[in-house]
PDB file of N, CA and C in Angstrom:
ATOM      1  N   UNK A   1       5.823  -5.208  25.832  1.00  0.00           N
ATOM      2  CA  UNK A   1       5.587  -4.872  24.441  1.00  0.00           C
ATOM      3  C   UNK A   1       6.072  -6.030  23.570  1.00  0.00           C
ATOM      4  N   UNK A   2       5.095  -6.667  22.840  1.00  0.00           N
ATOM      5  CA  UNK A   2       5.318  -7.711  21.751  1.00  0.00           C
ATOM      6  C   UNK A   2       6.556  -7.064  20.425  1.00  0.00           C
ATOM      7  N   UNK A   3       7.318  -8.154  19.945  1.00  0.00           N
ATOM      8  CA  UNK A   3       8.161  -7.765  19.235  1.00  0.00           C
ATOM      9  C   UNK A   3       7.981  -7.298  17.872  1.00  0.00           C
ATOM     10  N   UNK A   4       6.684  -8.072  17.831  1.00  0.00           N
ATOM     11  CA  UNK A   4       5.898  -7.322  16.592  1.00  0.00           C
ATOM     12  C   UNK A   4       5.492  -5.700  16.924  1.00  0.00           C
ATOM     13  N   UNK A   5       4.907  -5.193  17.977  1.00  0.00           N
ATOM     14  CA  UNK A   5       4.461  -3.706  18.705  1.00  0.00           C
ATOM     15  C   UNK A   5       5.872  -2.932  18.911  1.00  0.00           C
ATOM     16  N   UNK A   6       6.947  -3.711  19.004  1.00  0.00           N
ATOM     17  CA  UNK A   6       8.464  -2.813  18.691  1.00  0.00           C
ATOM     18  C   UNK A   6       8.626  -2.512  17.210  1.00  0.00           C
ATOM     19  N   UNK A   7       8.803  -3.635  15.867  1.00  0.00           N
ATOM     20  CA  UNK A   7       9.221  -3.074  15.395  1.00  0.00           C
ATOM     21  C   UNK A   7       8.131  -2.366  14.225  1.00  0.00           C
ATOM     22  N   UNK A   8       6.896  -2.503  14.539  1.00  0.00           N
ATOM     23  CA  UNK A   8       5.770  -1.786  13.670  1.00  0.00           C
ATOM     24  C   UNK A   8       5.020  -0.461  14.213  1.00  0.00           C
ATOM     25  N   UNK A   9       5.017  -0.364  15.875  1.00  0.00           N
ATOM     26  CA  UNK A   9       4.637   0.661  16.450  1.00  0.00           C
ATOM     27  C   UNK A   9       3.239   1.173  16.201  1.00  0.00           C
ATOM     28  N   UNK A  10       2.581   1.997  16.608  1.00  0.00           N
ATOM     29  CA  UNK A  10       1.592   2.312  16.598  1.00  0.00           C
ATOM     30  C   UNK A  10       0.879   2.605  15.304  1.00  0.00           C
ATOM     31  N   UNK A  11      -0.531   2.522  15.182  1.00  0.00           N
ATOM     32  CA  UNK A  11      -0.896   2.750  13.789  1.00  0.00           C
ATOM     33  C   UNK A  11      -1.641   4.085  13.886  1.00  0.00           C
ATOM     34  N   UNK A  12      -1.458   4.990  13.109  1.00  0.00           N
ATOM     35  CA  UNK A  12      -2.024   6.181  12.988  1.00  0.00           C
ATOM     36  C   UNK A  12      -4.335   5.795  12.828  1.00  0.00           C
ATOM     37  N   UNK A  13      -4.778   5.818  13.823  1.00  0.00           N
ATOM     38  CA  UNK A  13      -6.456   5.696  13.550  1.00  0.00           C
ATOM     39  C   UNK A  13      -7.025   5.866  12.546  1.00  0.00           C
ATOM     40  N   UNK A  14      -6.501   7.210  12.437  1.00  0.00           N
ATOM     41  CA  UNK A  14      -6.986   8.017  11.287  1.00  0.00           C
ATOM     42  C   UNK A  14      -6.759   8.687   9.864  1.00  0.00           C
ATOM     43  N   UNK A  15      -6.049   7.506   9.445  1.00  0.00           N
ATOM     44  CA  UNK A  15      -4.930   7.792   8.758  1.00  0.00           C
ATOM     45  C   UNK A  15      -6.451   8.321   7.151  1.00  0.00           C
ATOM     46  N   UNK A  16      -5.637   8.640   6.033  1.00  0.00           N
ATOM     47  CA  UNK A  16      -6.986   8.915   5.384  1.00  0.00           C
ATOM     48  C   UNK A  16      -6.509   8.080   3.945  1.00  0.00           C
ATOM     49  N   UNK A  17      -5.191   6.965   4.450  1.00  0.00           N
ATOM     50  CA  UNK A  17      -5.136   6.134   3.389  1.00  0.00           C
ATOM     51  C   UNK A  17      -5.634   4.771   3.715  1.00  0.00           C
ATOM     52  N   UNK A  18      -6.805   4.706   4.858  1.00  0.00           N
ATOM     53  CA  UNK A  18      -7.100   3.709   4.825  1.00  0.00           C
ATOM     54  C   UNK A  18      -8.453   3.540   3.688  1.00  0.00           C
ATOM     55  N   UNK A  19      -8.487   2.056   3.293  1.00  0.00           N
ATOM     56  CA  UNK A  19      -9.581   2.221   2.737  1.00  0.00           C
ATOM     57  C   UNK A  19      -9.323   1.243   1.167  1.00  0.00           C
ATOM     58  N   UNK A  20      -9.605   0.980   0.570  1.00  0.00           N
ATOM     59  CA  UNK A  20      -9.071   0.667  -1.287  1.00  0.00           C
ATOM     60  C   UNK A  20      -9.165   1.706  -1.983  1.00  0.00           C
ATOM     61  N   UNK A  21      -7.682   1.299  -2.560  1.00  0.00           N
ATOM     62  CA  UNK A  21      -7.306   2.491  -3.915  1.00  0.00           C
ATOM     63  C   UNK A  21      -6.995   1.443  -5.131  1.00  0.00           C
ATOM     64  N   UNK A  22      -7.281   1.634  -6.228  1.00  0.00           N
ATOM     65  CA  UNK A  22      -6.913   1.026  -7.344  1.00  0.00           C
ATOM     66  C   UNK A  22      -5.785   1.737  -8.297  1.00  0.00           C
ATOM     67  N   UNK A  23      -5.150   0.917  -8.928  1.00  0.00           N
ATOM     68  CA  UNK A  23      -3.898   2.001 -10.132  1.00  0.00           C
ATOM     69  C   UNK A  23      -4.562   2.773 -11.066  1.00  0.00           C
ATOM     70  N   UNK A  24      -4.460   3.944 -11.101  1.00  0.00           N
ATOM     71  CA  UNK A  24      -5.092   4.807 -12.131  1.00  0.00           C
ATOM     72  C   UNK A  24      -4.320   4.247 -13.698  1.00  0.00           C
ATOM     73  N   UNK A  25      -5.013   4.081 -14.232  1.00  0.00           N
ATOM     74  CA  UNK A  25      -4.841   3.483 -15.622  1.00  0.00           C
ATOM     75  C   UNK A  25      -4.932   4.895 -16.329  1.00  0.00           C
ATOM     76  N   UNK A  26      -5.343   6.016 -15.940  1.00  0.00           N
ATOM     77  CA  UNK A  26      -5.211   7.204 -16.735  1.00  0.00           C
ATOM     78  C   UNK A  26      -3.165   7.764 -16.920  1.00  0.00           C
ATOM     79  N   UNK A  27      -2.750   6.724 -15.899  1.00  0.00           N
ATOM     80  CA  UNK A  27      -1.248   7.154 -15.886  1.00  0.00           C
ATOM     81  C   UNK A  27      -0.376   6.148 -16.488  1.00  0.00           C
ATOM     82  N   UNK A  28       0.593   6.544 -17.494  1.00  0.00           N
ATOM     83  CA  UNK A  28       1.214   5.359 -18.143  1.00  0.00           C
ATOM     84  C   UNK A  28       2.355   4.480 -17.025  1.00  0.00           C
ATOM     85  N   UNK A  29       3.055   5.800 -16.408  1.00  0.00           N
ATOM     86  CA  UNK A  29       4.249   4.997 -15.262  1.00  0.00           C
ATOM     87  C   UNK A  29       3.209   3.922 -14.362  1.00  0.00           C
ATOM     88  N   UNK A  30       1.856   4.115 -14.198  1.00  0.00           N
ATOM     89  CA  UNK A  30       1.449   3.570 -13.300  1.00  0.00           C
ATOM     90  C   UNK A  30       0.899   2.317 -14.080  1.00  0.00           C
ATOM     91  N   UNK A  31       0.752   2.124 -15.123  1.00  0.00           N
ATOM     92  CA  UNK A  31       0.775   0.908 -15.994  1.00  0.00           C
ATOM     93  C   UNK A  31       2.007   0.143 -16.065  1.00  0.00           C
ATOM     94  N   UNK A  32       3.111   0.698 -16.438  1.00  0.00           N
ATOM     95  CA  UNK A  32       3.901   0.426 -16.423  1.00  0.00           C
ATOM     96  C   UNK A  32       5.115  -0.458 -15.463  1.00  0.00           C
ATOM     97  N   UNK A  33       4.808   0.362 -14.485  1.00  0.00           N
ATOM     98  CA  UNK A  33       5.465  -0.432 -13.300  1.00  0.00           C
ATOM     99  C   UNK A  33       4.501  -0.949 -12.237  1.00  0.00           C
ATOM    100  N   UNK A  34       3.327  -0.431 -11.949  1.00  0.00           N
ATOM    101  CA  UNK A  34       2.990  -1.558 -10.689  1.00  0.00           C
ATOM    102  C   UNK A  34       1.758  -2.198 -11.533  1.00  0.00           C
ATOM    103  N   UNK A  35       1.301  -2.071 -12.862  1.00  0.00           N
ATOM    104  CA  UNK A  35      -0.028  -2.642 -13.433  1.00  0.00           C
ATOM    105  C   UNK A  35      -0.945  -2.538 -12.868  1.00  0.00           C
ATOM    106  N   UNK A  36      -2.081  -3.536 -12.831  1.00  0.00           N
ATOM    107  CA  UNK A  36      -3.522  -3.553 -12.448  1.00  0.00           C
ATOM    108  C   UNK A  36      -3.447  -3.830 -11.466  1.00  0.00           C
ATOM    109  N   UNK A  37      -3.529  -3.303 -10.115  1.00  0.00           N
ATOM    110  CA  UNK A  37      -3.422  -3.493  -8.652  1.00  0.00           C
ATOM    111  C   UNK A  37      -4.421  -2.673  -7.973  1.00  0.00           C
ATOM    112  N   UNK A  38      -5.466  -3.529  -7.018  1.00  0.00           N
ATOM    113  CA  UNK A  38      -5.937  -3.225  -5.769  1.00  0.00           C
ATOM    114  C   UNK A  38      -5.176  -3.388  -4.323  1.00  0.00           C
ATOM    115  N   UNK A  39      -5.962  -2.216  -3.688  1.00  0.00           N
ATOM    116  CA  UNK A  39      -4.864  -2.232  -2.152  1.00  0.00           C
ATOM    117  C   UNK A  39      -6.217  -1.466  -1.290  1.00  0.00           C
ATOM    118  N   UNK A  40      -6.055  -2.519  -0.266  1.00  0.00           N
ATOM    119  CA  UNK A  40      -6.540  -2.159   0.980  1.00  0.00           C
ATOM    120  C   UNK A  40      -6.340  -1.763   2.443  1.00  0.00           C
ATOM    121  N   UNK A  41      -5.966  -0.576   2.673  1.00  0.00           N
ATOM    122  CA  UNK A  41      -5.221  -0.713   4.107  1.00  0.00           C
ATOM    123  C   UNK A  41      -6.338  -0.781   5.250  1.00  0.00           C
ATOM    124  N   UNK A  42      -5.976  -1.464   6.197  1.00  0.00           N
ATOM    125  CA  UNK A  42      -7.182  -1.956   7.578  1.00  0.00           C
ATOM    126  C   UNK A  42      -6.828  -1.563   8.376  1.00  0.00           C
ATOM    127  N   UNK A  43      -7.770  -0.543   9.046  1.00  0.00           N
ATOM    128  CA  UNK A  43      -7.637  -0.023  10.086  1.00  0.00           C
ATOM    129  C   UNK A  43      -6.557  -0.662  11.660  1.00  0.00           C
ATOM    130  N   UNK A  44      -6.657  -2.235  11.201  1.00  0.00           N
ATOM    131  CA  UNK A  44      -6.150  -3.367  12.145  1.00  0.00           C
ATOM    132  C   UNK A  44      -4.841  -3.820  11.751  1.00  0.00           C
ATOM    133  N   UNK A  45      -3.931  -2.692  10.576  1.00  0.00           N
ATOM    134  CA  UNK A  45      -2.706  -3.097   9.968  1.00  0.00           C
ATOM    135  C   UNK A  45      -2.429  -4.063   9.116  1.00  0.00           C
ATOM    136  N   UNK A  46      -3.562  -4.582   8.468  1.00  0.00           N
ATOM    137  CA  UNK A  46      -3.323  -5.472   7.595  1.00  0.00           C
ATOM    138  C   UNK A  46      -3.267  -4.955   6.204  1.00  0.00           C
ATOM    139  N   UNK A  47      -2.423  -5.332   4.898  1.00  0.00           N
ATOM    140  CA  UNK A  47      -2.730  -4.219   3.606  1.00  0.00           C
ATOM    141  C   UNK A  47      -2.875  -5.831   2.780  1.00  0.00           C
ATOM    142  N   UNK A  48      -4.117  -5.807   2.252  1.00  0.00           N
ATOM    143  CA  UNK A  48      -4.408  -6.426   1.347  1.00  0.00           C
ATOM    144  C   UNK A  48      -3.975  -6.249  -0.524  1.00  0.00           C
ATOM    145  N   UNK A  49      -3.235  -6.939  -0.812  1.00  0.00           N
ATOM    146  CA  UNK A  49      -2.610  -6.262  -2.321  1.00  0.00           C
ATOM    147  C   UNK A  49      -2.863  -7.199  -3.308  1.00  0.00           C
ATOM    148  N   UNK A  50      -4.084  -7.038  -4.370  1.00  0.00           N
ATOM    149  CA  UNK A  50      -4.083  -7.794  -4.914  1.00  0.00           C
ATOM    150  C   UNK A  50      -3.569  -7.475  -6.316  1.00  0.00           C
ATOM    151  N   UNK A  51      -2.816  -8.331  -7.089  1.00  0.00           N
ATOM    152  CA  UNK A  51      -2.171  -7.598  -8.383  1.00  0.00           C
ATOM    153  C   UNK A  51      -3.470  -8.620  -9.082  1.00  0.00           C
ATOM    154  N   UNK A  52      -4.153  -7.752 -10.134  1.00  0.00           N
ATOM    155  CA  UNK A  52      -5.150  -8.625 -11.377  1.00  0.00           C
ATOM    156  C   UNK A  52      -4.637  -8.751 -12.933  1.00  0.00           C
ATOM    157  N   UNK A  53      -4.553  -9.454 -12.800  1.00  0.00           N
ATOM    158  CA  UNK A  53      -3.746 -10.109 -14.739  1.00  0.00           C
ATOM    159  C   UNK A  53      -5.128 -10.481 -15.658  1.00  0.00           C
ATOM    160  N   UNK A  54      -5.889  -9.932 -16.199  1.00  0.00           N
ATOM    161  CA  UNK A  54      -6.783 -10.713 -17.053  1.00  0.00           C
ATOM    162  C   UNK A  54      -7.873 -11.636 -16.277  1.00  0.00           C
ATOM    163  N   UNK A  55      -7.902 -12.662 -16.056  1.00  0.00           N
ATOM    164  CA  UNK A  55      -9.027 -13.463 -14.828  1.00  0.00           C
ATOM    165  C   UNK A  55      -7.981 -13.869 -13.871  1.00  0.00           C
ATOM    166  N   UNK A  56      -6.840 -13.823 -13.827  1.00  0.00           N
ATOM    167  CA  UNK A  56      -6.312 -14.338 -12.384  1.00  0.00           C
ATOM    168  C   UNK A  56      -6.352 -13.411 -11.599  1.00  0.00           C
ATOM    169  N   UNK A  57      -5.882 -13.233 -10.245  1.00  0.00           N
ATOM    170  CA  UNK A  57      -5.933 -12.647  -9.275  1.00  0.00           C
ATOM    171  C   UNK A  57      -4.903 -13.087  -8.641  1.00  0.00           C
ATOM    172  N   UNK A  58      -3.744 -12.225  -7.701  1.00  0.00           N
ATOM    173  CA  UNK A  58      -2.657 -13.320  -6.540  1.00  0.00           C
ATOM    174  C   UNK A  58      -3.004 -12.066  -5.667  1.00  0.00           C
ATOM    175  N   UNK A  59      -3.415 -12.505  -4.683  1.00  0.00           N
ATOM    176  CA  UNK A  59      -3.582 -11.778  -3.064  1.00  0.00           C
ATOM    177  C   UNK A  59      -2.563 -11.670  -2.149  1.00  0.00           C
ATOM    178  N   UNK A  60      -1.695 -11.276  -1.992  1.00  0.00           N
ATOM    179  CA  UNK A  60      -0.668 -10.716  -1.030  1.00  0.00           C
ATOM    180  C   UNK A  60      -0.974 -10.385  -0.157  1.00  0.00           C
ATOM    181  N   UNK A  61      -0.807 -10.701   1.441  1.00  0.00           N
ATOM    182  CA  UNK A  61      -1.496  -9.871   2.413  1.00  0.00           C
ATOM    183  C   UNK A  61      -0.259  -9.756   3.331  1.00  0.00           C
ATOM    184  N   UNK A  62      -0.277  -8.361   3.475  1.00  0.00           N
ATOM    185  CA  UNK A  62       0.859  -7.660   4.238  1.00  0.00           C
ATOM    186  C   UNK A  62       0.507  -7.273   5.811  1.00  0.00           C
ATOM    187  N   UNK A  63       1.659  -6.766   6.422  1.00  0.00           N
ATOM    188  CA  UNK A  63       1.249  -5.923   7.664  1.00  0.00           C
ATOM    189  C   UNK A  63       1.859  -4.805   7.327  1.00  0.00           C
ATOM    190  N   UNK A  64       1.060  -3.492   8.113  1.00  0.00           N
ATOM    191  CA  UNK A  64       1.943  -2.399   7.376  1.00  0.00           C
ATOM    192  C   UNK A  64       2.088  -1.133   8.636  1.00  0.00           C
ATOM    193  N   UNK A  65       2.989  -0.073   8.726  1.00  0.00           N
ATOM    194  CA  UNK A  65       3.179   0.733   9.963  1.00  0.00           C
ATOM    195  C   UNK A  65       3.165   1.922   8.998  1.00  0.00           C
ATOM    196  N   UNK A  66       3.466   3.027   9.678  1.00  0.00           N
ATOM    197  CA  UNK A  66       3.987   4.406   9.175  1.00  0.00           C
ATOM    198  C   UNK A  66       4.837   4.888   9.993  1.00  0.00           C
ATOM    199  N   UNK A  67       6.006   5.517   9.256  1.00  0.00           N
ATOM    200  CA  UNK A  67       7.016   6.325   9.743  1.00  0.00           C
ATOM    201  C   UNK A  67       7.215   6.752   8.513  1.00  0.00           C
ATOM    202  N   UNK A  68       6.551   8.396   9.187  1.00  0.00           N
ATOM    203  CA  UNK A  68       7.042   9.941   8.452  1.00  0.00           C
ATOM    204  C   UNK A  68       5.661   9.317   7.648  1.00  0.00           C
ATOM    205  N   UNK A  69       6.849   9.951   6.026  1.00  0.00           N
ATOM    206  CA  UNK A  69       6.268   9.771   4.970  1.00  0.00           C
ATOM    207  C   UNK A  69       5.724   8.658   4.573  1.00  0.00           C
ATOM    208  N   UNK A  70       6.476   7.524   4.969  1.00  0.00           N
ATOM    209  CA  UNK A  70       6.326   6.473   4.058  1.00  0.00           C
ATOM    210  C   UNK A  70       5.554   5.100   5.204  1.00  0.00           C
ATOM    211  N   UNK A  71       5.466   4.228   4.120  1.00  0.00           N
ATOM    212  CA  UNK A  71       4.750   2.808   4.859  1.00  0.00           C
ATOM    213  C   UNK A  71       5.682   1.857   4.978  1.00  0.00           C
ATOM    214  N   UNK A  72       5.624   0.968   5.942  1.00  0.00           N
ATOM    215  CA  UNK A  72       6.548   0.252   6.042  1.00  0.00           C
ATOM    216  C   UNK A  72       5.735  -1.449   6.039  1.00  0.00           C
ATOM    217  N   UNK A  73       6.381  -2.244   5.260  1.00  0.00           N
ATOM    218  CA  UNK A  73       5.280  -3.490   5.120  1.00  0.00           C
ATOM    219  C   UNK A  73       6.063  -4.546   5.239  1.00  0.00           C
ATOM    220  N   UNK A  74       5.550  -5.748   6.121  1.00  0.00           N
ATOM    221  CA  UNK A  74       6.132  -6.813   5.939  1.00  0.00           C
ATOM    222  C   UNK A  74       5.583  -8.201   5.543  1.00  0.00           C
ATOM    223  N   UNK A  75       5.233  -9.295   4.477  1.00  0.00           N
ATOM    224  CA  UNK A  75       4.433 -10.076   4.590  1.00  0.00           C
ATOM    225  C   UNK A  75       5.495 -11.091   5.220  1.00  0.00           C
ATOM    226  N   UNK A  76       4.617 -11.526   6.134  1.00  0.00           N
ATOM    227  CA  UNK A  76       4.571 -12.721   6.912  1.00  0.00           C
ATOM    228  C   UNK A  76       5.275 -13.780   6.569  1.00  0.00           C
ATOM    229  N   UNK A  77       4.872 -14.161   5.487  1.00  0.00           N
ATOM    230  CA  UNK A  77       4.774 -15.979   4.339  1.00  0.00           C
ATOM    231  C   UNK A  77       6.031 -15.551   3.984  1.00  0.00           C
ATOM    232  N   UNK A  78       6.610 -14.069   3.543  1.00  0.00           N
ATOM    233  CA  UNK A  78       8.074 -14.002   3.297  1.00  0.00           C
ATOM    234  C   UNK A  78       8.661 -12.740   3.855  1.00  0.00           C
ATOM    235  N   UNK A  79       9.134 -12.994   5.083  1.00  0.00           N
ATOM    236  CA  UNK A  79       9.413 -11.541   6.195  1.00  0.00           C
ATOM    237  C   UNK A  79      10.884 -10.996   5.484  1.00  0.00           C
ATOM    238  N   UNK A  80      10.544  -9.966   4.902  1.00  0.00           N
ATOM    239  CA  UNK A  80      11.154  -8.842   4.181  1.00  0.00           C
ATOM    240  C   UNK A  80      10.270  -7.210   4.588  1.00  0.00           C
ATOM    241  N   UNK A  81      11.036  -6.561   5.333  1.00  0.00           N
ATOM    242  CA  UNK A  81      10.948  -5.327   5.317  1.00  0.00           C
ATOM    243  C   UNK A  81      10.696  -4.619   4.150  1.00  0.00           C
ATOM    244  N   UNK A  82       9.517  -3.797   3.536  1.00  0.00           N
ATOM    245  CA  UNK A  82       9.554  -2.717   2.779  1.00  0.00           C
ATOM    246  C   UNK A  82       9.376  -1.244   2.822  1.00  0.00           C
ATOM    247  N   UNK A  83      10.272  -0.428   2.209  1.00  0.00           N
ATOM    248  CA  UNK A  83       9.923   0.794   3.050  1.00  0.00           C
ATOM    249  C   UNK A  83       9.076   1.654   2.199  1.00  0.00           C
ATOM    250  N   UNK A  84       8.285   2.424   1.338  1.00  0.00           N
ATOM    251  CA  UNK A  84       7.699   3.042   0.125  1.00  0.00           C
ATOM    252  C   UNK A  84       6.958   3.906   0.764  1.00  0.00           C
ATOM    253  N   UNK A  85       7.672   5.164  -0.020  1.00  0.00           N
ATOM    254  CA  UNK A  85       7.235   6.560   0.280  1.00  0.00           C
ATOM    255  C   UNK A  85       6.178   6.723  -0.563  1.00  0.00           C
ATOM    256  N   UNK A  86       4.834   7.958   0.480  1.00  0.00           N
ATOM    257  CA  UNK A  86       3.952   7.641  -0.121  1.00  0.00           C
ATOM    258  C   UNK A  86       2.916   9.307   0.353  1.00  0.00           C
ATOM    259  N   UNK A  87       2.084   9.755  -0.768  1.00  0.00           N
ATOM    260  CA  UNK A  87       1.706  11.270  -0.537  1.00  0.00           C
ATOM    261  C   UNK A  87       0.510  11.220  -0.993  1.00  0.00           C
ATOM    262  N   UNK A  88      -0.573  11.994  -0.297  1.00  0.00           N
ATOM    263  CA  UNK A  88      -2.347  11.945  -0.394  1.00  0.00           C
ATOM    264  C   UNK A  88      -2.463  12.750  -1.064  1.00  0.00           C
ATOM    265  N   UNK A  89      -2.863  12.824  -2.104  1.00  0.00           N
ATOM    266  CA  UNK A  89      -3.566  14.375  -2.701  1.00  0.00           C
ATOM    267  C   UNK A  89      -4.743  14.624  -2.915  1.00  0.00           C
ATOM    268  N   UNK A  90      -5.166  15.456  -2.408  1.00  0.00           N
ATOM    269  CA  UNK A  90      -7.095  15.730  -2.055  1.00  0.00           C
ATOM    270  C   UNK A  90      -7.836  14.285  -1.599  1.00  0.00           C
ATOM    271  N   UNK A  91      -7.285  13.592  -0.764  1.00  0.00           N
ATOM    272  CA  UNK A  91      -7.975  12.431  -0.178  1.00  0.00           C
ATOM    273  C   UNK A  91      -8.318  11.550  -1.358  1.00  0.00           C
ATOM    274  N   UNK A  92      -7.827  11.487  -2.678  1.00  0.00           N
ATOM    275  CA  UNK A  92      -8.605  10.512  -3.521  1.00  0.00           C
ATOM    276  C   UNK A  92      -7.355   9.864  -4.222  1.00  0.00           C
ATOM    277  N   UNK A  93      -6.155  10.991  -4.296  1.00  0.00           N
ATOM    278  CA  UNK A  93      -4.849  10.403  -5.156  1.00  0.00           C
ATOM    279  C   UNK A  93      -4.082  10.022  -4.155  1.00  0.00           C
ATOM    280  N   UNK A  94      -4.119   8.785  -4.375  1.00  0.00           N
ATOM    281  CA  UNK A  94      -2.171   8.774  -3.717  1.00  0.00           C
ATOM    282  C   UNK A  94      -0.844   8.413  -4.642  1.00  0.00           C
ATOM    283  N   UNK A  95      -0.012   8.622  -4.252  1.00  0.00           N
ATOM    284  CA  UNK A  95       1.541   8.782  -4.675  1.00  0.00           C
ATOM    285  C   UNK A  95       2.335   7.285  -3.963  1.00  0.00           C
ATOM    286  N   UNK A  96       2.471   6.345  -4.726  1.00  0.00           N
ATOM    287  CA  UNK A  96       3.799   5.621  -4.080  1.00  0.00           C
ATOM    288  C   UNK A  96       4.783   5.629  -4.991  1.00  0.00           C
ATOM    289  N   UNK A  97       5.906   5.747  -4.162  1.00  0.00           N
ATOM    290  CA  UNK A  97       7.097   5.886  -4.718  1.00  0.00           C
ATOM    291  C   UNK A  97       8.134   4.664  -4.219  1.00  0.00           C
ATOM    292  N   UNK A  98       8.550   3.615  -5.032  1.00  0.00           N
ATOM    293  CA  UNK A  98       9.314   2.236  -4.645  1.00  0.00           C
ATOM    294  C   UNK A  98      10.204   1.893  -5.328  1.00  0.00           C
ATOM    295  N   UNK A  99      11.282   1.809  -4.897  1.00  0.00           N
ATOM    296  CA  UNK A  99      12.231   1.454  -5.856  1.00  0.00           C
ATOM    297  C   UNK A  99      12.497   1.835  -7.313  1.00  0.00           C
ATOM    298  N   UNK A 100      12.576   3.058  -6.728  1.00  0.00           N
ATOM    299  CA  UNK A 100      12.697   3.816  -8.510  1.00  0.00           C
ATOM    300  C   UNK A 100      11.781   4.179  -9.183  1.00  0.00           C
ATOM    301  N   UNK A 101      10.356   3.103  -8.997  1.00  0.00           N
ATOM    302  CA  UNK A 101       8.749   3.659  -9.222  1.00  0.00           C
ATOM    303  C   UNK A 101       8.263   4.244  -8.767  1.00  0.00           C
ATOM    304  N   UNK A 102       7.305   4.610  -9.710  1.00  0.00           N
ATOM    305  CA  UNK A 102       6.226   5.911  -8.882  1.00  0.00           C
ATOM    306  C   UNK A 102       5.069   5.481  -9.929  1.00  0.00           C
ATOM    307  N   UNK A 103       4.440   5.177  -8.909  1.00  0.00           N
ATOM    308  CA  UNK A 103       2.720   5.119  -9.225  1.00  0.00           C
ATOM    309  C   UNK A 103       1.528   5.625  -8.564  1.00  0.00           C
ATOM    310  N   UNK A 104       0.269   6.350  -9.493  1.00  0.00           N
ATOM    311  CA  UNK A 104      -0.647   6.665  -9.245  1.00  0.00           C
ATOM    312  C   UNK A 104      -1.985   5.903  -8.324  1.00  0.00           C
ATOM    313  N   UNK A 105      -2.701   6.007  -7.445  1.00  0.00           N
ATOM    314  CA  UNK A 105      -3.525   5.413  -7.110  1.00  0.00           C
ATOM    315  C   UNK A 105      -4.780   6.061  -6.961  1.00  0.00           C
ATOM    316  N   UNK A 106      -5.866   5.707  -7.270  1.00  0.00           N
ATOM    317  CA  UNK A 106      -7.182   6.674  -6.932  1.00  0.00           C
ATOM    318  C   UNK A 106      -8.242   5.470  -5.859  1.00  0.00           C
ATOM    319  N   UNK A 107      -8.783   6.169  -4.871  1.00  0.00           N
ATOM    320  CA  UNK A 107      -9.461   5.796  -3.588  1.00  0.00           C
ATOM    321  C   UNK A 107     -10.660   5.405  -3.926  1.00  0.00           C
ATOM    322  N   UNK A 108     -11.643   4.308  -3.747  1.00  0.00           N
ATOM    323  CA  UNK A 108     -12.759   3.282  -3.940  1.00  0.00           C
ATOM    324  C   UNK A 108     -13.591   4.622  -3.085  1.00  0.00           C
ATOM    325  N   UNK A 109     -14.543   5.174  -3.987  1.00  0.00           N
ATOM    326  CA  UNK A 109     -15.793   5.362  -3.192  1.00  0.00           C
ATOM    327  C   UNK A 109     -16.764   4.928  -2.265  1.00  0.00           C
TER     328      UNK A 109
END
């Protein structure tokens, strides 16, 4: 077992947060603390995070696991563990909760 397959472990297949979710802008905390953000989770563990400012764009690309509730992410370019609890509601909302934040997300058709 690779040391990466120890400390990320298996990825749930079927998880039903794979996919892109964008920040619901209908929510102020979610303006507030994580802004204009796309996120992609890949079936292959990769989470694509892009934060959008006006015309820029910065692409973050993570690896990411699950245990329990929450996701666990590490990017590569700067290996830091993150842990952020996180809840589906009717397959379209999700809930992350990080460091004191909590933001809304709604799922790309």
């Amino acid at each position: 077992m690779s040391f990466i397959s120890k400390i990320f472990g298996k990825k749930e297949l079927d998880s039903p947060l794979f996919g892109t979710w964008f920040s619901d802008f209908n929510d102020e905390k979610t303006k507030a603390g994580f802004g204009n953000v796309k996120m992609t989770f890949t079936k292959d563990g990769k989470l694509i995070y892009e934060i959008r400012e006006g015309d820029k764009r910065q692409i973050i690309t993570m690896i990411y696991s699950f245990e329990g509730n929450s996701i666990i992410t590490d990017q590569p370019s700067h290996p830091r563990i993150e842990k952020t609890e996180y809840l589906i509601i009717n397959e379209n909302a999700l809930i992350l909760k990080l460091n004191g934040e909590e933001g809304c997300f709604i799922k790309d058709k």
